[in-house]
Protein backbone atom coordinates (compact mmCIF):
# COMPACT_ATOMS: atom_id res chain seq x y z
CA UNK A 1 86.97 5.68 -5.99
CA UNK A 2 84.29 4.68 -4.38
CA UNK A 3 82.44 7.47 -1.77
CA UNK A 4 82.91 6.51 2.04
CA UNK A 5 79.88 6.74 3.91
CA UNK A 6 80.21 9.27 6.92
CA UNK A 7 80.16 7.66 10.20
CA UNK A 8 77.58 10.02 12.66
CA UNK A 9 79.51 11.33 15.87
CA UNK A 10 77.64 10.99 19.08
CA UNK A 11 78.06 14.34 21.07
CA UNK A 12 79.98 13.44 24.15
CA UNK A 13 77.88 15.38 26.95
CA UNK A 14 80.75 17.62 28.15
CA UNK A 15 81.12 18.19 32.09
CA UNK A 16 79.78 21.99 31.46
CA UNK A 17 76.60 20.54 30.50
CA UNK A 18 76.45 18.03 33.43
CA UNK A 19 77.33 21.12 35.66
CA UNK A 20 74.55 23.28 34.03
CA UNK A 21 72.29 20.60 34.53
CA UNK A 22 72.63 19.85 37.87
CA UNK A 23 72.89 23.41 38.65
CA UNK A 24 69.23 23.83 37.06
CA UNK A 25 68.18 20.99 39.44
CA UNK A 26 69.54 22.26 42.29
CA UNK A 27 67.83 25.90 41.62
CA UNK A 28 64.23 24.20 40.97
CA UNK A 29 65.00 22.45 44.16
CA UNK A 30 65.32 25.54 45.87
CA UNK A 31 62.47 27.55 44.40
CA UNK A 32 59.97 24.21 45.16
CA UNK A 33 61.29 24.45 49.10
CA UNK A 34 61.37 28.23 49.13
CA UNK A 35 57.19 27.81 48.04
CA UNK A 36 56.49 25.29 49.94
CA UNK A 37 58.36 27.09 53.02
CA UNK A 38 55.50 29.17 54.41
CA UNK A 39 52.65 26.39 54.22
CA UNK A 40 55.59 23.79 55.91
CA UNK A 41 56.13 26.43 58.51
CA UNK A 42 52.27 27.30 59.18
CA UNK A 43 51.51 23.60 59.60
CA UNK A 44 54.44 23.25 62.15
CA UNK A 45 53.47 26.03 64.17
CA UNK A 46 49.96 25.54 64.43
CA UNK A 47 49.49 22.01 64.42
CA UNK A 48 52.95 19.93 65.23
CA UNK A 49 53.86 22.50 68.09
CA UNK A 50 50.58 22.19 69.72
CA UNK A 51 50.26 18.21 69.72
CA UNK A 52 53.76 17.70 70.97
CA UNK A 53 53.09 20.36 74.17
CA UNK A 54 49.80 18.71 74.57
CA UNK A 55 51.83 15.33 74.54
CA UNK A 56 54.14 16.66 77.06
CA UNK A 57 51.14 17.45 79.53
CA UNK A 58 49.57 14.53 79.17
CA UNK A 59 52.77 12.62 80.91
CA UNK A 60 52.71 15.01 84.26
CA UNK A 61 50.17 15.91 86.72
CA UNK A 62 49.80 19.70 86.46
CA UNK A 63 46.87 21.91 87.50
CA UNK A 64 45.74 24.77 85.97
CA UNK A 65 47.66 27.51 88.09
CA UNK A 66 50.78 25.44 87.63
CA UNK A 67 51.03 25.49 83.60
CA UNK A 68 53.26 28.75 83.76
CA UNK A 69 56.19 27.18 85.90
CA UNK A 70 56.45 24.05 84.29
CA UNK A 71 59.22 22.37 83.95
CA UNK A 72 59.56 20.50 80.68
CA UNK A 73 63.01 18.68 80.50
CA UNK A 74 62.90 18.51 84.74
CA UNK A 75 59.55 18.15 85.55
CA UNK A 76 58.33 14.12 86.66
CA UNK A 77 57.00 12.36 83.97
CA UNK A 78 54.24 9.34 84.58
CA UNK A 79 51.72 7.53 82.94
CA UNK A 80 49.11 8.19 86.02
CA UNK A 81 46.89 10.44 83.88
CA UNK A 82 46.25 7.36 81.59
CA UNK A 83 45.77 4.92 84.35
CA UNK A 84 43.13 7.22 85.82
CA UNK A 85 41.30 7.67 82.66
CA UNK A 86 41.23 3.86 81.11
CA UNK A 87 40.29 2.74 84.47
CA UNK A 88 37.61 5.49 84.91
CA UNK A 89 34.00 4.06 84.01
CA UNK A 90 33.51 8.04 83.91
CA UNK A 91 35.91 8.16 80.65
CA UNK A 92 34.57 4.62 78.97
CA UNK A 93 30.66 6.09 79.40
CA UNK A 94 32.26 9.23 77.62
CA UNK A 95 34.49 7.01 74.84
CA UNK A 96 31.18 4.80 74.55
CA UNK A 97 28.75 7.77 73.58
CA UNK A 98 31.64 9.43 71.03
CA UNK A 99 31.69 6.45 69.23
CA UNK A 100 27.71 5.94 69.03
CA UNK A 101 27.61 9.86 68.64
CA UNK A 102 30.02 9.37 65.51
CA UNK A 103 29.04 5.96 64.04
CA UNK A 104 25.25 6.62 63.97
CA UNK A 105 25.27 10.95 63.09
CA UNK A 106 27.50 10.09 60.49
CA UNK A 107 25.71 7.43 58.99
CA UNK A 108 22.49 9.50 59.73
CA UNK A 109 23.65 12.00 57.92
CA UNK A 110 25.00 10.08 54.97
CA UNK A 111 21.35 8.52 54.58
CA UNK A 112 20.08 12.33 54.38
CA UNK A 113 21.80 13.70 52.29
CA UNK A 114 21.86 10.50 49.27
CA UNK A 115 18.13 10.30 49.98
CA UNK A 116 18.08 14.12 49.05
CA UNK A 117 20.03 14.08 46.19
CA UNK A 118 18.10 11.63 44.53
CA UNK A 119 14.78 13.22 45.31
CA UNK A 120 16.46 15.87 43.79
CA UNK A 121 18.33 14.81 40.96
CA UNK A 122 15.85 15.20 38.51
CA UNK A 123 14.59 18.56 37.03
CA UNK A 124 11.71 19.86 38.26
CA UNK A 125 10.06 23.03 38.60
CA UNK A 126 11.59 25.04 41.88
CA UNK A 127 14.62 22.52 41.85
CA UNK A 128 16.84 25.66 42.52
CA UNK A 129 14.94 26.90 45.15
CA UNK A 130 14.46 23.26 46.74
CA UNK A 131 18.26 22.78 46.71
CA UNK A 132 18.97 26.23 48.36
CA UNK A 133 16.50 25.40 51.70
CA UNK A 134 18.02 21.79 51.79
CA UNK A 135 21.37 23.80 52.85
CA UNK A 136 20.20 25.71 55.52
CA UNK A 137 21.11 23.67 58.19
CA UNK A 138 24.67 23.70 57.10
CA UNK A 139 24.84 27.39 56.39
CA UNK A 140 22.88 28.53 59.64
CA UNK A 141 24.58 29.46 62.70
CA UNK A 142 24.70 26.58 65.51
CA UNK A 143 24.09 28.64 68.05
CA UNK A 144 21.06 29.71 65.97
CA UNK A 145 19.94 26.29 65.25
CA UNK A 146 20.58 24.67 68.22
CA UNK A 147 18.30 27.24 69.75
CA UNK A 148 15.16 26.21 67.95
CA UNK A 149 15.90 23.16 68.53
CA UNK A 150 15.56 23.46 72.32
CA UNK A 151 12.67 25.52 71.94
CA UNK A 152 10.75 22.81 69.67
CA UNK A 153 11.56 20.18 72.15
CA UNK A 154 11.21 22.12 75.00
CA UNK A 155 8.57 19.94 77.49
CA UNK A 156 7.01 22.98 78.42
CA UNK A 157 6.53 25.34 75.14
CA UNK A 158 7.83 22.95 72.55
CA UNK A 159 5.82 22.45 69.27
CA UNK A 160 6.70 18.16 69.26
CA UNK A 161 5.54 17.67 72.93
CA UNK A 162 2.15 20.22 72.06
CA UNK A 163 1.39 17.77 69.34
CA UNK A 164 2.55 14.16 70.87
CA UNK A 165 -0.16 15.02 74.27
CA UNK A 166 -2.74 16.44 72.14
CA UNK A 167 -3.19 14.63 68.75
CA UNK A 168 -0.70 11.41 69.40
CA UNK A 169 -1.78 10.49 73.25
CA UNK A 170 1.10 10.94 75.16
CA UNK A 171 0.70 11.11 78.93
CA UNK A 172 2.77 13.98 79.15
CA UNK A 173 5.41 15.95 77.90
CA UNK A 174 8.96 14.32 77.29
CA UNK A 175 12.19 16.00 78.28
CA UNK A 176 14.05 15.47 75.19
CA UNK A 177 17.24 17.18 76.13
CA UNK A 178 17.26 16.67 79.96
CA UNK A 179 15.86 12.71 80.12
CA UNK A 180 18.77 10.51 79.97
CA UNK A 181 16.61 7.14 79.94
CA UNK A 182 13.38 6.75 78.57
CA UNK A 183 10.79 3.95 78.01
CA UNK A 184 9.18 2.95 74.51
CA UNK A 185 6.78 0.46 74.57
CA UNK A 186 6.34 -1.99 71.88
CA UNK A 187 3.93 -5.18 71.30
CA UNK A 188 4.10 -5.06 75.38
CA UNK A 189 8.09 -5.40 75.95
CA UNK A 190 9.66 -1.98 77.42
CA UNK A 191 12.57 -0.83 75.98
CA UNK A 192 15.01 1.87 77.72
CA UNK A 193 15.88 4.67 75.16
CA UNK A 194 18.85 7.40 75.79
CA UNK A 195 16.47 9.88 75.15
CA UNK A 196 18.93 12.80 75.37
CA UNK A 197 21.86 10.98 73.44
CA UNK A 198 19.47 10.10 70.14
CA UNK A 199 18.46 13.53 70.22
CA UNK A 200 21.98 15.47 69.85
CA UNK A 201 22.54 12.67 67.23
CA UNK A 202 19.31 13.39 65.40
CA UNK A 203 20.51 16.96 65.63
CA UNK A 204 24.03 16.11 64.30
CA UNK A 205 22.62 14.38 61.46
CA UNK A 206 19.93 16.70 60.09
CA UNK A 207 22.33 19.44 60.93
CA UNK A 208 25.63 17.78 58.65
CA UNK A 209 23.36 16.24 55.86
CA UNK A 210 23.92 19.37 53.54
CA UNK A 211 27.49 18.24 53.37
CA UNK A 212 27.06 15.02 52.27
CA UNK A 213 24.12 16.37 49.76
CA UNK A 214 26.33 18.20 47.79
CA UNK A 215 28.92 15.63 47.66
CA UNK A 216 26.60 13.02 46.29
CA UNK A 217 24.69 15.07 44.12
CA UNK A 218 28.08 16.22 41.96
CA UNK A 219 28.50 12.93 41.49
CA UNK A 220 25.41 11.55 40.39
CA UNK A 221 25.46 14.13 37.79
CA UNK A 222 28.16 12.66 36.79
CA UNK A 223 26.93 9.65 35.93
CA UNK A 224 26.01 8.44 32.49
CA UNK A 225 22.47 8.10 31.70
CA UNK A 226 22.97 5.48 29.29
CA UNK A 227 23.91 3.00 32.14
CA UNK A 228 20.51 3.36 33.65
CA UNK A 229 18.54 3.18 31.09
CA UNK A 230 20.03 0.41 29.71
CA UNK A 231 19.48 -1.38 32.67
CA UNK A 232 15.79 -0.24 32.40
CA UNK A 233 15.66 -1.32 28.83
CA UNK A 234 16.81 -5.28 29.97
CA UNK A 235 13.90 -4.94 32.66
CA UNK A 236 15.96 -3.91 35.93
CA UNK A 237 13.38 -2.42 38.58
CA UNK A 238 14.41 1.18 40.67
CA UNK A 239 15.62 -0.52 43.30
CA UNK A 240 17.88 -2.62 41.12
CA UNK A 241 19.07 0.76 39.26
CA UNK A 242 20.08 1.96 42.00
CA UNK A 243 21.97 -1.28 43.88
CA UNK A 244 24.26 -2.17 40.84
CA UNK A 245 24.35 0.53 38.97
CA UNK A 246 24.23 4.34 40.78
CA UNK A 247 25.17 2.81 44.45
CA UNK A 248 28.76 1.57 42.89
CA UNK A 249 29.14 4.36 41.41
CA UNK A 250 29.11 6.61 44.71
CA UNK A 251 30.87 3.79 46.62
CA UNK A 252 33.95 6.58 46.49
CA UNK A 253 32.22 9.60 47.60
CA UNK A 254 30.57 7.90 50.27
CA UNK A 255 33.68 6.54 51.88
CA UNK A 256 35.46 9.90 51.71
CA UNK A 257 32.48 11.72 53.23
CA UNK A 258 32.40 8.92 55.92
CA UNK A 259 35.60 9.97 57.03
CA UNK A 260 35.50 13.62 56.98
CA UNK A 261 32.35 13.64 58.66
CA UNK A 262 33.53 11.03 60.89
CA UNK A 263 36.87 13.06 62.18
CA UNK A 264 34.46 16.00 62.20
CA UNK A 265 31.69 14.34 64.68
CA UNK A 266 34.45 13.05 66.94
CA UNK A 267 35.78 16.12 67.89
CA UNK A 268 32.17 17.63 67.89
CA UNK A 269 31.83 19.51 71.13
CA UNK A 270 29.34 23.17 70.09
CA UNK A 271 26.26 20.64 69.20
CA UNK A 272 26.38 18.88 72.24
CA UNK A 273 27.57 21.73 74.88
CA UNK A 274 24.87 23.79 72.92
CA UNK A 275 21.86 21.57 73.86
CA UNK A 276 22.79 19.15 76.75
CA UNK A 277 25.77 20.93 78.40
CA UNK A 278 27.08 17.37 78.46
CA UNK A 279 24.38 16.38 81.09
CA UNK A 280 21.42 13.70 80.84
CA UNK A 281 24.13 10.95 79.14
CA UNK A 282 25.54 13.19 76.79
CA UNK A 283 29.17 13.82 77.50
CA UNK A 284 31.46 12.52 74.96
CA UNK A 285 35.20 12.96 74.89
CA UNK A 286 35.11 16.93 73.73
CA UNK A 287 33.28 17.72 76.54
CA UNK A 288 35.22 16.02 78.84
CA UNK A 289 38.13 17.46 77.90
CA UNK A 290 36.89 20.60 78.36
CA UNK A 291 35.45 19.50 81.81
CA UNK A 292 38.71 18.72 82.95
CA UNK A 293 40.33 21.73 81.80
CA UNK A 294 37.71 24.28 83.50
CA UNK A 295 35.63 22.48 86.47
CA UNK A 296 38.96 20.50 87.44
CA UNK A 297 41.59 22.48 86.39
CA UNK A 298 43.46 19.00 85.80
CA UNK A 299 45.56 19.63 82.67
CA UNK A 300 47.01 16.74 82.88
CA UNK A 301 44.02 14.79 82.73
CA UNK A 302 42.89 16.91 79.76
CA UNK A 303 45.63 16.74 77.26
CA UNK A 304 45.29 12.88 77.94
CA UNK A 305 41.90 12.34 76.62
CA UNK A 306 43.07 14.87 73.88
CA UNK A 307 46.13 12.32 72.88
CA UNK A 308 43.50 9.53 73.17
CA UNK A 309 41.15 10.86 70.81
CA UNK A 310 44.06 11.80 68.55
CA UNK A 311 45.31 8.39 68.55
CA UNK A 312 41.75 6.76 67.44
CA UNK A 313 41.52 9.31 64.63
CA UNK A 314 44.95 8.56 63.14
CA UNK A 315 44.19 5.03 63.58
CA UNK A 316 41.19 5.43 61.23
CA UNK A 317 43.07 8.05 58.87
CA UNK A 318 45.58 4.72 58.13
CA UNK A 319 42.94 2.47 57.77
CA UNK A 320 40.85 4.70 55.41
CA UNK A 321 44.29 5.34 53.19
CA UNK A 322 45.24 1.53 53.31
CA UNK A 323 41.57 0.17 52.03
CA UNK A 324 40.12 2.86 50.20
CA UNK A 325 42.87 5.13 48.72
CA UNK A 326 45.18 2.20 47.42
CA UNK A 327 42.19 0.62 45.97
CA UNK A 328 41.01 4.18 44.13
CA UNK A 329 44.35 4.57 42.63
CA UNK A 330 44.84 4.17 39.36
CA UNK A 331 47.02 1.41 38.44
């Protein structure tokens, strides 16, 4: 007789199996919430907590000396600290100068630091050392730096306004930090300059450029060499090199340090309280936050302009994950 074949027997998954396997689920579920537990609590405590009580302020009108008997499910709830400040010319001057403040020391200090890290990209003798002072500002202390920094500008015993009367012509000495309107004269049309304001930002710049250095300098080392010179090979000049070939390549970096160091110089307040105080057209909204909190005692007032500049930010968080993160995702 013939042999009959054998007909395989698919292994019915029994319901012990299901049960173990959902039961192994259900334990690496709990062991990914029990590590994730003290990072989830951290971030609730010191960041959620805070914005929602600053939230709650910013709806009553509270003084100082009141925050202690507060009343937060009784107390009278209005939107008169907001009215105040969007119809304050006070708060748009200060809204006005964070967002030149930010735009212009952020892209100041992109320029910096890409302009360093291609004079230093190639190897040279010293390179190390050259790379180690180009940090300095970053690593310094700002209380430090901003220090020297009012000395050198200083109109009385500072080093630019000894050279600009006696080897550039000046009439006399400008008061870089204390001016908040100057004149420059060119081909016989006066222009007003805010003397004061381009100087914190010229500080803010040369003092973040470190930051984007090393950024951009890990990633041009990470470019291949055999794109440029192939491009130098078909006859492409430097300045073409570097606008099709090495700019696209940083296009990422640069957006990403955009918006760190954008977030970073919004909420800037040491630089500026450091040299200006806020005076001389300087105050952004840091330091008027803090102005309302100690010379007015107006809390109210002050966890507004907090919310406010919390609501820009986010605003540019989205945007940044909606045109630059989808886009560097791999597909």
């Amino acid at each position: 007789m013939a042999a009959v074949p054998e007909i395989p027997q698919i292994e019915a998954s029994t319901p012990g199996r299901r049960r173990a396997r959902g039961t192994r689920a259900r334990r690496d579920s709990r062991a990914g919430m029990a590590l994730v537990s003290p990072t989830v609590i951290v971030v609730f405590v010191m960041v959620v907590l805070p914005v929602l009580w600053a939230l709650v302020l910013s709806f009553q009108r509270i003084r100082l000396l009141q925050i202690r008997r507060i009343d937060l499910l009784g107390g009278e709830y209005t939107f008169r600290n907001y009215d105040l400040l969007l119809s304050s010319s006070e708060f748009l001057s200060a809204a006005r100068n964070t967002l030149l403040y930010s735009v212009l020391g952020t892209t100041g200090a992109i320029v910096l630091g890409l302009s360093a890290a291609l004079l230093v990209r190639q190897s040279f003798r010293g390179r190390g050392l050259v790379r180690g002072v180009l940090l300095l500002p970053w690593v310094a202390p700002v209380v430090a730096i901003a220090f020297v920094w009012q000395v050198l500008l200083s109109p009385q015993l500072g080093f630019v306004n000894a050279v600009g009367t006696e080897l550039l012509g000046w009439e006399q000495p400008i008061p870089f930090l204390s001016q908040e309107e100057g004149t420059i004269t060119l081909f016989g049309i006066s222009i007003g300059v805010p003397t004061a304001l381009l100087m914190v930002i010229l500080f803010e710049a040369w003092k973040s450029f470190p930051f984007a250095f090393l950024f951009i300098l890990a990633r041009l080392q990470a470019v291949p060499g055999d794109l440029e010179e192939a491009a130098r090979v078909d006859g492409a000049t430097p300045t073409q090199v570097f606008r099709h070939i090495i700019l696209p390549q940083l296009a990422g970096v640069i957006a990403l340090i955009a918006v760190l160091r954008f977030i970073w110089t919004f909420n800037a307040f040491d630089e500026i309280y450091l040299l200006t105080g806020g005076g001389a057209g300087t105050e952004v909204l840091a330091t008027q936050v803090y102005s309302f909190l100690t010379a007015r005692n107006d809390v109210g007032a002050s966890a507004a302009v907090a919310m406010f500049m919390a609501a820009v930010l986010a605003i540019f968080l989205v945007l940044y994950l909606k045109f630059f993160a989808e886009r560097d995702r791999p597909a």
